[in-house]
PDB file of N, CA and C in Angstrom:
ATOM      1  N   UNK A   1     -28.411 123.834  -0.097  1.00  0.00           N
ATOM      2  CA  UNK A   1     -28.829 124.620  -1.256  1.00  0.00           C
ATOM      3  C   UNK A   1     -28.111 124.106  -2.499  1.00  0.00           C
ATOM      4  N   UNK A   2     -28.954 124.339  -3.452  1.00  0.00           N
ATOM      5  CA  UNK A   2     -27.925 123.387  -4.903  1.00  0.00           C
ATOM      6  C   UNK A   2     -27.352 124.773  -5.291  1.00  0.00           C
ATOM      7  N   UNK A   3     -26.289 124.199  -5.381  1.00  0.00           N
ATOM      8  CA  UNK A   3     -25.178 125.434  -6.111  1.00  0.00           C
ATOM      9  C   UNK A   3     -25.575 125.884  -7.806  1.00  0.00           C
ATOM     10  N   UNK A   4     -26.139 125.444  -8.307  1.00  0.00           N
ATOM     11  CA  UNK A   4     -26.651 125.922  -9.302  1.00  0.00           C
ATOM     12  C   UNK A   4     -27.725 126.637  -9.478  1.00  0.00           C
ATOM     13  N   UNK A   5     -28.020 126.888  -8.399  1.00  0.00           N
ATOM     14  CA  UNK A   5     -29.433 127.984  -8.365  1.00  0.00           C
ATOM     15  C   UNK A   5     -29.651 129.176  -8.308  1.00  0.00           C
ATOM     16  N   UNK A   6     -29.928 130.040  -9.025  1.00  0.00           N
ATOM     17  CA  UNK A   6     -29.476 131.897  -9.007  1.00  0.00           C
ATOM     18  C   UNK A   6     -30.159 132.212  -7.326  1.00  0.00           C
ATOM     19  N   UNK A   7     -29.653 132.662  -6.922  1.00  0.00           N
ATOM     20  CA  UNK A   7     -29.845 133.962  -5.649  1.00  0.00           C
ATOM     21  C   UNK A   7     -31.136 134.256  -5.640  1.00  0.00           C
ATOM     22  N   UNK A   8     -31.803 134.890  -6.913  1.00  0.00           N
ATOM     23  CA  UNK A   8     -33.271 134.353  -7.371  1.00  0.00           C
ATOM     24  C   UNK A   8     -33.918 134.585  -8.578  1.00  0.00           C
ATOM     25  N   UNK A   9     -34.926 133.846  -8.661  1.00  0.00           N
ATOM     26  CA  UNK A   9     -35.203 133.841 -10.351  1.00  0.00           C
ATOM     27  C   UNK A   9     -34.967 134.597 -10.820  1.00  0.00           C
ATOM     28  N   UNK A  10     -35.598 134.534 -11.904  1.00  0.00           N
ATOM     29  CA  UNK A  10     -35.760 135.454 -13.405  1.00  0.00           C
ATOM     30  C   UNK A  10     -36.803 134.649 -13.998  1.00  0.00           C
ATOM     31  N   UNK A  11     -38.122 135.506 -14.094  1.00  0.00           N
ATOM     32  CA  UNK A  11     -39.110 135.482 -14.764  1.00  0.00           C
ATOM     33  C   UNK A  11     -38.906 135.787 -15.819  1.00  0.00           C
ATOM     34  N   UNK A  12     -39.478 135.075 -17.125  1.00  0.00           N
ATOM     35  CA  UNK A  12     -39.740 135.382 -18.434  1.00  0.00           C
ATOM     36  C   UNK A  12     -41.131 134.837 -19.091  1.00  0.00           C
ATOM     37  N   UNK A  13     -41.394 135.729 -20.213  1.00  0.00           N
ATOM     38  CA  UNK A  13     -42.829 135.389 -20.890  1.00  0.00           C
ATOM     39  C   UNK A  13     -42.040 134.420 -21.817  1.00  0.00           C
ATOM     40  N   UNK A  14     -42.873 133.085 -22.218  1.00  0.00           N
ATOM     41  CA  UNK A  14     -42.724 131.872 -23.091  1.00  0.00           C
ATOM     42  C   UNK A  14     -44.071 132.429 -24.055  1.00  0.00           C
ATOM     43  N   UNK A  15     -45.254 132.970 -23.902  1.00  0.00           N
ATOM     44  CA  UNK A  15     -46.166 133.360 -24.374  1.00  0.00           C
ATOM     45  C   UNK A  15     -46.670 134.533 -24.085  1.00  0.00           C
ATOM     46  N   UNK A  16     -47.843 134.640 -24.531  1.00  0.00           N
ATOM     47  CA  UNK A  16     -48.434 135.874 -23.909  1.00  0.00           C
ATOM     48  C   UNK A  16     -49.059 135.753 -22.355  1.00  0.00           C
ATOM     49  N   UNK A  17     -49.718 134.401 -22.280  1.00  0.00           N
ATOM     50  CA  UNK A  17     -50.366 133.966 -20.927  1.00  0.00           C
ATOM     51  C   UNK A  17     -49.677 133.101 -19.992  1.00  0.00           C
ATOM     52  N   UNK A  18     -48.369 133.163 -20.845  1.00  0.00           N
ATOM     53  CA  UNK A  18     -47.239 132.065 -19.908  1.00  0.00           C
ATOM     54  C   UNK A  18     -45.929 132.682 -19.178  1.00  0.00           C
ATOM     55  N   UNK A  19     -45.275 132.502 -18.482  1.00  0.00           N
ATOM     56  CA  UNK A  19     -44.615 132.870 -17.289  1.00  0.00           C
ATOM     57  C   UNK A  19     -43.765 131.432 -16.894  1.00  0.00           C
ATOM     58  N   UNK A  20     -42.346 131.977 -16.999  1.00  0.00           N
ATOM     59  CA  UNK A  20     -41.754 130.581 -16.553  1.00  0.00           C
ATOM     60  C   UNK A  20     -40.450 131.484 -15.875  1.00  0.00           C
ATOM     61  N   UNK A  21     -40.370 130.085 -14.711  1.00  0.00           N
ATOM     62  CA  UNK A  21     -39.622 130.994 -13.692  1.00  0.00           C
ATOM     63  C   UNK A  21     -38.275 129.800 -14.059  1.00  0.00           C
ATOM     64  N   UNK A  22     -37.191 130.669 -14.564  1.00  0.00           N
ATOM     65  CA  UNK A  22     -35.678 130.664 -14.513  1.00  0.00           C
ATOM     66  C   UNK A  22     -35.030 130.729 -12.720  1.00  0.00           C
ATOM     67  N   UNK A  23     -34.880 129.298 -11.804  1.00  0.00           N
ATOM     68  CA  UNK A  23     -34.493 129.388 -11.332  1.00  0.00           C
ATOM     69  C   UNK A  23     -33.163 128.489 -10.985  1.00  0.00           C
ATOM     70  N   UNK A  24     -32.265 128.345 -12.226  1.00  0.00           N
ATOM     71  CA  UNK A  24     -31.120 127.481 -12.051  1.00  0.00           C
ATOM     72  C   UNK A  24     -30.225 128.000 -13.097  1.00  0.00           C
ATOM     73  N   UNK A  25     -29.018 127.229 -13.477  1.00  0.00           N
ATOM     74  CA  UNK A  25     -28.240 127.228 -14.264  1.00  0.00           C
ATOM     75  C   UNK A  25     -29.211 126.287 -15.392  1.00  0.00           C
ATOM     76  N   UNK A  26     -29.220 125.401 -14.844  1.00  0.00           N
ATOM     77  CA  UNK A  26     -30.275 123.941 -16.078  1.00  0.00           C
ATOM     78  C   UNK A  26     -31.242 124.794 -16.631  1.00  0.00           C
ATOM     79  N   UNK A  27     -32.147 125.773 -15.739  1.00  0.00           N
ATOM     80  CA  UNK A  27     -33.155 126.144 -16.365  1.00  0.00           C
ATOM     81  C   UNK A  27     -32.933 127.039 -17.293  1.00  0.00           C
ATOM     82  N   UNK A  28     -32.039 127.897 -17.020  1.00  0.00           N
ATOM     83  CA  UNK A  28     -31.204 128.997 -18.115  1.00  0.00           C
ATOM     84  C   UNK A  28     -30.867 127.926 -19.182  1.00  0.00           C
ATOM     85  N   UNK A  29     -29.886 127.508 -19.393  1.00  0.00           N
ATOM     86  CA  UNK A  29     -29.195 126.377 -20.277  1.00  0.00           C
ATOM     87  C   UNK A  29     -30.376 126.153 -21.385  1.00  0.00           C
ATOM     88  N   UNK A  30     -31.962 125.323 -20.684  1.00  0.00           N
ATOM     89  CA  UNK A  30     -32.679 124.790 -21.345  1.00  0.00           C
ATOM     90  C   UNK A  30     -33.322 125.584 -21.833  1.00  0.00           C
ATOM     91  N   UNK A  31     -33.682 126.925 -21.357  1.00  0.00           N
ATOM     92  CA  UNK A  31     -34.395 127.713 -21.789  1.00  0.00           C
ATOM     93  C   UNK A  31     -33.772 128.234 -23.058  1.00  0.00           C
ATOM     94  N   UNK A  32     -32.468 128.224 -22.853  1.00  0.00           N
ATOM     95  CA  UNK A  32     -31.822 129.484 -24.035  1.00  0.00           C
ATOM     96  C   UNK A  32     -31.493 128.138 -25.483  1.00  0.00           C
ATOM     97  N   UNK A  33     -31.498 126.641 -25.101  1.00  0.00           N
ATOM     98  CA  UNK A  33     -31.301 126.158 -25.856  1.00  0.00           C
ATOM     99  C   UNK A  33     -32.421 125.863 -26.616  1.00  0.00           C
ATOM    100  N   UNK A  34     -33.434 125.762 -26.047  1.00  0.00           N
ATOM    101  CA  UNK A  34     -34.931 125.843 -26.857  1.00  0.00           C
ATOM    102  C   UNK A  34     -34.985 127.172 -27.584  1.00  0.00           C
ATOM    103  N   UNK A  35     -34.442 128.306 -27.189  1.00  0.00           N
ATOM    104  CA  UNK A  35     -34.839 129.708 -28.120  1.00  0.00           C
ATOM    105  C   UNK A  35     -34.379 129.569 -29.732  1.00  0.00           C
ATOM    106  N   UNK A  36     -35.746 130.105 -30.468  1.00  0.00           N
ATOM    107  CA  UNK A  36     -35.638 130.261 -31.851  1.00  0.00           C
ATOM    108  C   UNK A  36     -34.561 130.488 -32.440  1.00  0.00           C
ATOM    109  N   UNK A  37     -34.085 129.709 -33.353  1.00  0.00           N
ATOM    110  CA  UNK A  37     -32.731 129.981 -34.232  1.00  0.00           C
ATOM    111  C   UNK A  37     -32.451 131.334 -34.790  1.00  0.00           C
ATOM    112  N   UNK A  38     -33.735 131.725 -35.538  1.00  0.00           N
ATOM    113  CA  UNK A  38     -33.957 132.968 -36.131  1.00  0.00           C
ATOM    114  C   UNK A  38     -34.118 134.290 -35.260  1.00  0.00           C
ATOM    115  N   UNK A  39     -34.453 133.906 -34.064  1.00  0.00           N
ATOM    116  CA  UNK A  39     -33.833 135.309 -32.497  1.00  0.00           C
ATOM    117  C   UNK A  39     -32.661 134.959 -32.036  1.00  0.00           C
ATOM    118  N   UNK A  40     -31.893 134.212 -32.446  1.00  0.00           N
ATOM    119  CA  UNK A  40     -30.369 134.051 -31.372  1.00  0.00           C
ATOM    120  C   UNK A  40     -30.108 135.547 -31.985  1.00  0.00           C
ATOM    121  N   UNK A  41     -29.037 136.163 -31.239  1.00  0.00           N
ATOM    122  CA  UNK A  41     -27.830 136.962 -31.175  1.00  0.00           C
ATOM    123  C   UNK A  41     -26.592 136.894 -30.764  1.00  0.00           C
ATOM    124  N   UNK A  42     -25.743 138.075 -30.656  1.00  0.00           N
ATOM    125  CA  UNK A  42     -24.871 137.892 -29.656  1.00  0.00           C
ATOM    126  C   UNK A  42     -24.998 137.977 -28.172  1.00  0.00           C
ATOM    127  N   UNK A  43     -25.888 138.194 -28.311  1.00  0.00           N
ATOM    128  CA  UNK A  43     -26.926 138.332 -26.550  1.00  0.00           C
ATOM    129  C   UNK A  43     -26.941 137.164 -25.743  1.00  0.00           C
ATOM    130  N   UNK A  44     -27.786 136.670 -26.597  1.00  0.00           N
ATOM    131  CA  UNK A  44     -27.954 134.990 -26.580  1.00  0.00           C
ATOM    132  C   UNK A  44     -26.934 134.195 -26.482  1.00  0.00           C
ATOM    133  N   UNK A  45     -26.224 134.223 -27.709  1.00  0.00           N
ATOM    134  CA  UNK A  45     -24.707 133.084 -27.715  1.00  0.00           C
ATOM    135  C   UNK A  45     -23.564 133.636 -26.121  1.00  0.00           C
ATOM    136  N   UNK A  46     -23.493 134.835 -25.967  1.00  0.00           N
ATOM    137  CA  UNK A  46     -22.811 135.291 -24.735  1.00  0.00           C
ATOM    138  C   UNK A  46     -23.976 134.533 -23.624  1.00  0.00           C
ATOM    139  N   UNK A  47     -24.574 134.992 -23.108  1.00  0.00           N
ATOM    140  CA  UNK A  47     -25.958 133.988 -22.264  1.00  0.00           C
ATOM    141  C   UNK A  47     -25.458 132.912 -21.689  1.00  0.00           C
ATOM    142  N   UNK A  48     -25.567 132.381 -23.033  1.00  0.00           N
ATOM    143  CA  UNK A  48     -25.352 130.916 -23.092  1.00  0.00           C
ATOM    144  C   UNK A  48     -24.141 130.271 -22.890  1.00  0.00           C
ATOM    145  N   UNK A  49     -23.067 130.862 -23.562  1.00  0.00           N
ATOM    146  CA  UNK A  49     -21.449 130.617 -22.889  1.00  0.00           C
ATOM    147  C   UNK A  49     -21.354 130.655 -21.427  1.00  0.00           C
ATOM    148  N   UNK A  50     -21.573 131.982 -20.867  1.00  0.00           N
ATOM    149  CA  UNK A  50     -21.970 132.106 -19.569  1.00  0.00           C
ATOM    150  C   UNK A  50     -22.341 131.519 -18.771  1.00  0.00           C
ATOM    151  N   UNK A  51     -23.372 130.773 -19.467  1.00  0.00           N
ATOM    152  CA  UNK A  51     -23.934 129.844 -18.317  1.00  0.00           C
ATOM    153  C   UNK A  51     -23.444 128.571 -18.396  1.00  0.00           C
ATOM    154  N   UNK A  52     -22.959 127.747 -19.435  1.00  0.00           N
ATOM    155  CA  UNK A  52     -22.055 127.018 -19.487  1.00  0.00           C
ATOM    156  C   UNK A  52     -20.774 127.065 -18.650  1.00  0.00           C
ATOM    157  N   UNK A  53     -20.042 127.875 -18.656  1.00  0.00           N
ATOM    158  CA  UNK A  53     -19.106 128.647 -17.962  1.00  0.00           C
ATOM    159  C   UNK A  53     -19.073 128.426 -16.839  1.00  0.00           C
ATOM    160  N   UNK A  54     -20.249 128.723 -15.834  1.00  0.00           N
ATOM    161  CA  UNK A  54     -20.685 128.757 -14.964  1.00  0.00           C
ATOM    162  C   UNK A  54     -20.541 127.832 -14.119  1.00  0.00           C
ATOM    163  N   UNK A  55     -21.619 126.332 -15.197  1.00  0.00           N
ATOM    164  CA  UNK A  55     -21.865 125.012 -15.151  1.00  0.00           C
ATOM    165  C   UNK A  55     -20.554 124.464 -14.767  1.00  0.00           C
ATOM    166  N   UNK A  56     -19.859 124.733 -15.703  1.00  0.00           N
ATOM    167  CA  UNK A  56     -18.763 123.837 -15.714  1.00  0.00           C
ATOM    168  C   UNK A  56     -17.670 124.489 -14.423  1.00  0.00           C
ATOM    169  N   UNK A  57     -17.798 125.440 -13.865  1.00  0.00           N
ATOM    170  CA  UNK A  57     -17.689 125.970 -12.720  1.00  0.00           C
ATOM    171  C   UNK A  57     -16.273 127.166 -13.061  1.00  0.00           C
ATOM    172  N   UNK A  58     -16.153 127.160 -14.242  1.00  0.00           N
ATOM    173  CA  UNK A  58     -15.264 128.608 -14.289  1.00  0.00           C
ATOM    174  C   UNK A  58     -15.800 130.190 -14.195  1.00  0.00           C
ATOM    175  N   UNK A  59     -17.086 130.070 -14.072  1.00  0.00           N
ATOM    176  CA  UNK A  59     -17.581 131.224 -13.671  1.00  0.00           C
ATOM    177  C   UNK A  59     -18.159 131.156 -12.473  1.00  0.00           C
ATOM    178  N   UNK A  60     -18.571 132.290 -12.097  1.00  0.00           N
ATOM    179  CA  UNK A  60     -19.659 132.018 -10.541  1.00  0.00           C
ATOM    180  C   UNK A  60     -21.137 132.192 -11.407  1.00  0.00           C
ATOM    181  N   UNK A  61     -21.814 131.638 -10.623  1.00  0.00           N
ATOM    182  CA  UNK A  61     -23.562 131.495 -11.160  1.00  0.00           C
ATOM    183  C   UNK A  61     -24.546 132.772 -11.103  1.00  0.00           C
ATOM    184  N   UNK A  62     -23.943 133.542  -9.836  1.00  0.00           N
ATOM    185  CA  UNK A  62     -24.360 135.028 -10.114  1.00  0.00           C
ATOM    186  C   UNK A  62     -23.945 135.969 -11.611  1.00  0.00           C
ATOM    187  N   UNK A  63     -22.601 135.713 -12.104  1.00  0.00           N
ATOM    188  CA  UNK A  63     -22.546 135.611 -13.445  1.00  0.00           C
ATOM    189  C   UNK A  63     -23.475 135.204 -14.723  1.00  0.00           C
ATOM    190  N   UNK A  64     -24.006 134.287 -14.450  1.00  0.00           N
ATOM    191  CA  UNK A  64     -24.352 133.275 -15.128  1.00  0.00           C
ATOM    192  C   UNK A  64     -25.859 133.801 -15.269  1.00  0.00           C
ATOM    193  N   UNK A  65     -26.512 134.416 -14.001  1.00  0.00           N
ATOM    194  CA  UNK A  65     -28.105 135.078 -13.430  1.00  0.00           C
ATOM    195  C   UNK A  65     -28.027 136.177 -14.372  1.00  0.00           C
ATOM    196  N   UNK A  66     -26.795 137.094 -14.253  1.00  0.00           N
ATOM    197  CA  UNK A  66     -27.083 138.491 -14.544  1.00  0.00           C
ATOM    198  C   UNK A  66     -26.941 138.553 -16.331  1.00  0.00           C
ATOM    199  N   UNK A  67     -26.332 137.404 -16.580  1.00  0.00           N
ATOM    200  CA  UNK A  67     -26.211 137.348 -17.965  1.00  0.00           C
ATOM    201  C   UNK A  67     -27.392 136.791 -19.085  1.00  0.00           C
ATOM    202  N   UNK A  68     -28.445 135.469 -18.074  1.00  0.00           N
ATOM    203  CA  UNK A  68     -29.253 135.855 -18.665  1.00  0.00           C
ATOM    204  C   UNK A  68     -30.514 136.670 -18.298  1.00  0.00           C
ATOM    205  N   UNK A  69     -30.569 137.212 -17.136  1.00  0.00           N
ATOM    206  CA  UNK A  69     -30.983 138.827 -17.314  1.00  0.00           C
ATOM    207  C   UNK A  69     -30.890 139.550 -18.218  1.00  0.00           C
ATOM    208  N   UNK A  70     -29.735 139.867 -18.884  1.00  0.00           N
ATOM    209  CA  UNK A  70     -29.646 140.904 -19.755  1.00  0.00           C
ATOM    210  C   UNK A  70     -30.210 140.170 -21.510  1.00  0.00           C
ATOM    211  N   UNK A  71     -29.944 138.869 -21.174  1.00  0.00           N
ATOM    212  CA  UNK A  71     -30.766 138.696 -22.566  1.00  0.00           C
ATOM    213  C   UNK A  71     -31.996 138.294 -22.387  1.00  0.00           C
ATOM    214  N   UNK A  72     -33.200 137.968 -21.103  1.00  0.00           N
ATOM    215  CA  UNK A  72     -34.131 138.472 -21.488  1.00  0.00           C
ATOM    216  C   UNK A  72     -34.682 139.567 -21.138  1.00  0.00           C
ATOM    217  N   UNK A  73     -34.041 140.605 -20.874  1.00  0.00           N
ATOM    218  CA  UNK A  73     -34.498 142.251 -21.265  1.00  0.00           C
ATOM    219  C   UNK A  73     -34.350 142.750 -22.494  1.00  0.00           C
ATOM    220  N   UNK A  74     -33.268 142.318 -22.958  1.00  0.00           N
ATOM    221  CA  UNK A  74     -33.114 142.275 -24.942  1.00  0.00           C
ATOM    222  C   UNK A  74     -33.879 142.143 -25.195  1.00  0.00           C
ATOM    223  N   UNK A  75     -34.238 140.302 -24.774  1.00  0.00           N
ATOM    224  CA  UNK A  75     -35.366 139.834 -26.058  1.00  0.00           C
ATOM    225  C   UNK A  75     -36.568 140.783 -25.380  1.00  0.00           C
ATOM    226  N   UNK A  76     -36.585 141.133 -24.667  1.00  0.00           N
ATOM    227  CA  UNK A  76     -37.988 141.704 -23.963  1.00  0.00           C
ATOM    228  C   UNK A  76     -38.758 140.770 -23.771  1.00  0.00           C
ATOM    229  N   UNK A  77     -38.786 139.821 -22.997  1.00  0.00           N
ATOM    230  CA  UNK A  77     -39.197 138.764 -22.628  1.00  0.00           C
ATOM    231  C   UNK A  77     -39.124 138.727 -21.116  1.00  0.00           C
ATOM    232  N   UNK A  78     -38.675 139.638 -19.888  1.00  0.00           N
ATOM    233  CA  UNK A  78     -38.197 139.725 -18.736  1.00  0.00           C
ATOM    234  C   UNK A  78     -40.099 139.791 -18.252  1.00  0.00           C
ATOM    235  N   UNK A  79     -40.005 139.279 -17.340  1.00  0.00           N
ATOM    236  CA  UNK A  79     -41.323 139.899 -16.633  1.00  0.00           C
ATOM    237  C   UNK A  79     -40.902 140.202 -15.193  1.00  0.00           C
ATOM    238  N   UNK A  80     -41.692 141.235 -14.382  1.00  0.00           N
ATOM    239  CA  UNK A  80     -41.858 142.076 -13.345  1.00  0.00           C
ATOM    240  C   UNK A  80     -41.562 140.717 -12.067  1.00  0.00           C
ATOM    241  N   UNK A  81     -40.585 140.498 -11.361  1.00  0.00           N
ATOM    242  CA  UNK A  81     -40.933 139.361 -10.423  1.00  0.00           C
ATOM    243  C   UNK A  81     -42.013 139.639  -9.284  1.00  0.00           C
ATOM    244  N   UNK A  82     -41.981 140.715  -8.542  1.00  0.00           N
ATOM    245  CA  UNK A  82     -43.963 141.377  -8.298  1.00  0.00           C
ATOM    246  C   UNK A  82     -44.818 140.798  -9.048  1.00  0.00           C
ATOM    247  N   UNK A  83     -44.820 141.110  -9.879  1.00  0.00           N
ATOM    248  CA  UNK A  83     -46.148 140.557 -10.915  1.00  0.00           C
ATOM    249  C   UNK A  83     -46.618 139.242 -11.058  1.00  0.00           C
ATOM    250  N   UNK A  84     -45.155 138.730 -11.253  1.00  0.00           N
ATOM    251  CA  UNK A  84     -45.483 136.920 -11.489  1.00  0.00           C
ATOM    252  C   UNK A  84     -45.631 135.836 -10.537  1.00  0.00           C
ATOM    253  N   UNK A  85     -45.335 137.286  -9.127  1.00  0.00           N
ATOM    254  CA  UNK A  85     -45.470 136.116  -7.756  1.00  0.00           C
ATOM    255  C   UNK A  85     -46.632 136.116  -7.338  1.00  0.00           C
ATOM    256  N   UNK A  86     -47.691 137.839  -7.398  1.00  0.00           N
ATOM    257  CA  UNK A  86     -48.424 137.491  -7.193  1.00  0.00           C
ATOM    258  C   UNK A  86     -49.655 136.958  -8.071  1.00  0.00           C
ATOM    259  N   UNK A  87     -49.032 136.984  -9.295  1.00  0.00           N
ATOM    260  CA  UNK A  87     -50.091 135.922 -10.298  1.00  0.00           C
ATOM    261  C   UNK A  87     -50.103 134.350 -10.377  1.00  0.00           C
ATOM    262  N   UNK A  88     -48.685 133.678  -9.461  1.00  0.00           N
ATOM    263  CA  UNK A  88     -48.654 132.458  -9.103  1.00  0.00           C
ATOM    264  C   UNK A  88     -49.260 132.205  -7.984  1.00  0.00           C
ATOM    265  N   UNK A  89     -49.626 133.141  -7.011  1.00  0.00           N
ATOM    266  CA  UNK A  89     -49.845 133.357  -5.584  1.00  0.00           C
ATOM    267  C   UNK A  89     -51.376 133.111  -6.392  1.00  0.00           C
ATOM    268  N   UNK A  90     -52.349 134.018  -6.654  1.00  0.00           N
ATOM    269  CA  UNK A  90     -53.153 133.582  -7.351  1.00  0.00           C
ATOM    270  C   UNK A  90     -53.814 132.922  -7.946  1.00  0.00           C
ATOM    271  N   UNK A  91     -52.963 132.031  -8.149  1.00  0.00           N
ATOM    272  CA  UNK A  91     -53.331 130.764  -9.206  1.00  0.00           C
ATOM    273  C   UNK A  91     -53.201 129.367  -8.133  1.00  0.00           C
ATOM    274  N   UNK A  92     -52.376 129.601  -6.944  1.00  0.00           N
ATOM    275  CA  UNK A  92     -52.494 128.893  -5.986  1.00  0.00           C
ATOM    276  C   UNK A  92     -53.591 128.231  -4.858  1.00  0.00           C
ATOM    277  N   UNK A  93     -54.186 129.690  -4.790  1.00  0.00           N
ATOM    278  CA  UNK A  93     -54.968 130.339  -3.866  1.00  0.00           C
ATOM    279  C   UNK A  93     -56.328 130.122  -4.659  1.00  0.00           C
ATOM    280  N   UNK A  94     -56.361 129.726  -5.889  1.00  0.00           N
ATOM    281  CA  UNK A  94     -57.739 129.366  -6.459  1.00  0.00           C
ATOM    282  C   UNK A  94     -58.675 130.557  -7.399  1.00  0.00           C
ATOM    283  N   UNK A  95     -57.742 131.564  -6.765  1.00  0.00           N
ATOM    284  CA  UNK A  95     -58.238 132.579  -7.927  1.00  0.00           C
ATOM    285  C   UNK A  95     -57.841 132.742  -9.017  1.00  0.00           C
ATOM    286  N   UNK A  96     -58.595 133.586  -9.772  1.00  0.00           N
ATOM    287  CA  UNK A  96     -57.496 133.861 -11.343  1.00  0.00           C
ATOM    288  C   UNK A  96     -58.616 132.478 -12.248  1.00  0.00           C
ATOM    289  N   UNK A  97     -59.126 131.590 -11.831  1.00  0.00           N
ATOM    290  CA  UNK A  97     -59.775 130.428 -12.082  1.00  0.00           C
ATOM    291  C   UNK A  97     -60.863 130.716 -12.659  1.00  0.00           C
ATOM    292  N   UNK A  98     -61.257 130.471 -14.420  1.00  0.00           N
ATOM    293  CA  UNK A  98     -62.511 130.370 -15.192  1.00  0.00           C
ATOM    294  C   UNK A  98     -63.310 129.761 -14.812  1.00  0.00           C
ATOM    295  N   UNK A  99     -64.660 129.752 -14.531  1.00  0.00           N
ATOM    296  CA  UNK A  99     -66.032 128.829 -14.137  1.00  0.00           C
ATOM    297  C   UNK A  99     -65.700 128.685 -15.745  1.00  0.00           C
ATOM    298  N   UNK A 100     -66.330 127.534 -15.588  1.00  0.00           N
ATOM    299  CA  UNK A 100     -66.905 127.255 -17.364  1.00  0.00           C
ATOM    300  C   UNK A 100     -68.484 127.228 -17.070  1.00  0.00           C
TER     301      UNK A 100
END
């Protein structure tokens, strides 16, 4: 198992029709370093220490999960992990799929 991998995701909305699954330290990291300048907080900048922290192995990574948990329930950006498994399950399986 890679030691950098949360216990288990964390879903977040990137859009309205998008869904991206947070399942690492890297993916946290990249995610929070792509977030808008003009939404950082202290939410965010803590997050992000955290998961650095983490990285660099002075924290544990369950740390690192629950922290950015809490900033995307801030940003309100968290989505339902029910929801997004079975809308990937879905999208697998061929349904969910526009005829044109």
């Amino acid at each position: 198992m890679n030691p950098e991998a949360f216990s288990s995701p964390v879903f977040v909305k990137r859009a309205t029709y998008i869904v991206q699954e947070i399942a690492s330290l890297a993916d946290a990291i990249d995610f929070l370093n792509e977030w808008p300048e003009d939404r950082r907080d202290v939410i965010h900048e803590a997050a992000l220490r955290t998961c650095y922290d983490a990285y660099d192995g002075r924290k544990p990574v369950s740390a690192a999960r629950n922290a950015f948990f809490g900033f995307a329930k801030r940003a309100a950006i968290l989505e339902d992990a029910i929801s997004a498994m079975q809308w990937l399950a879905a999208c697998k399986s061929g349904r969910g799929k526009v005829q044109v």
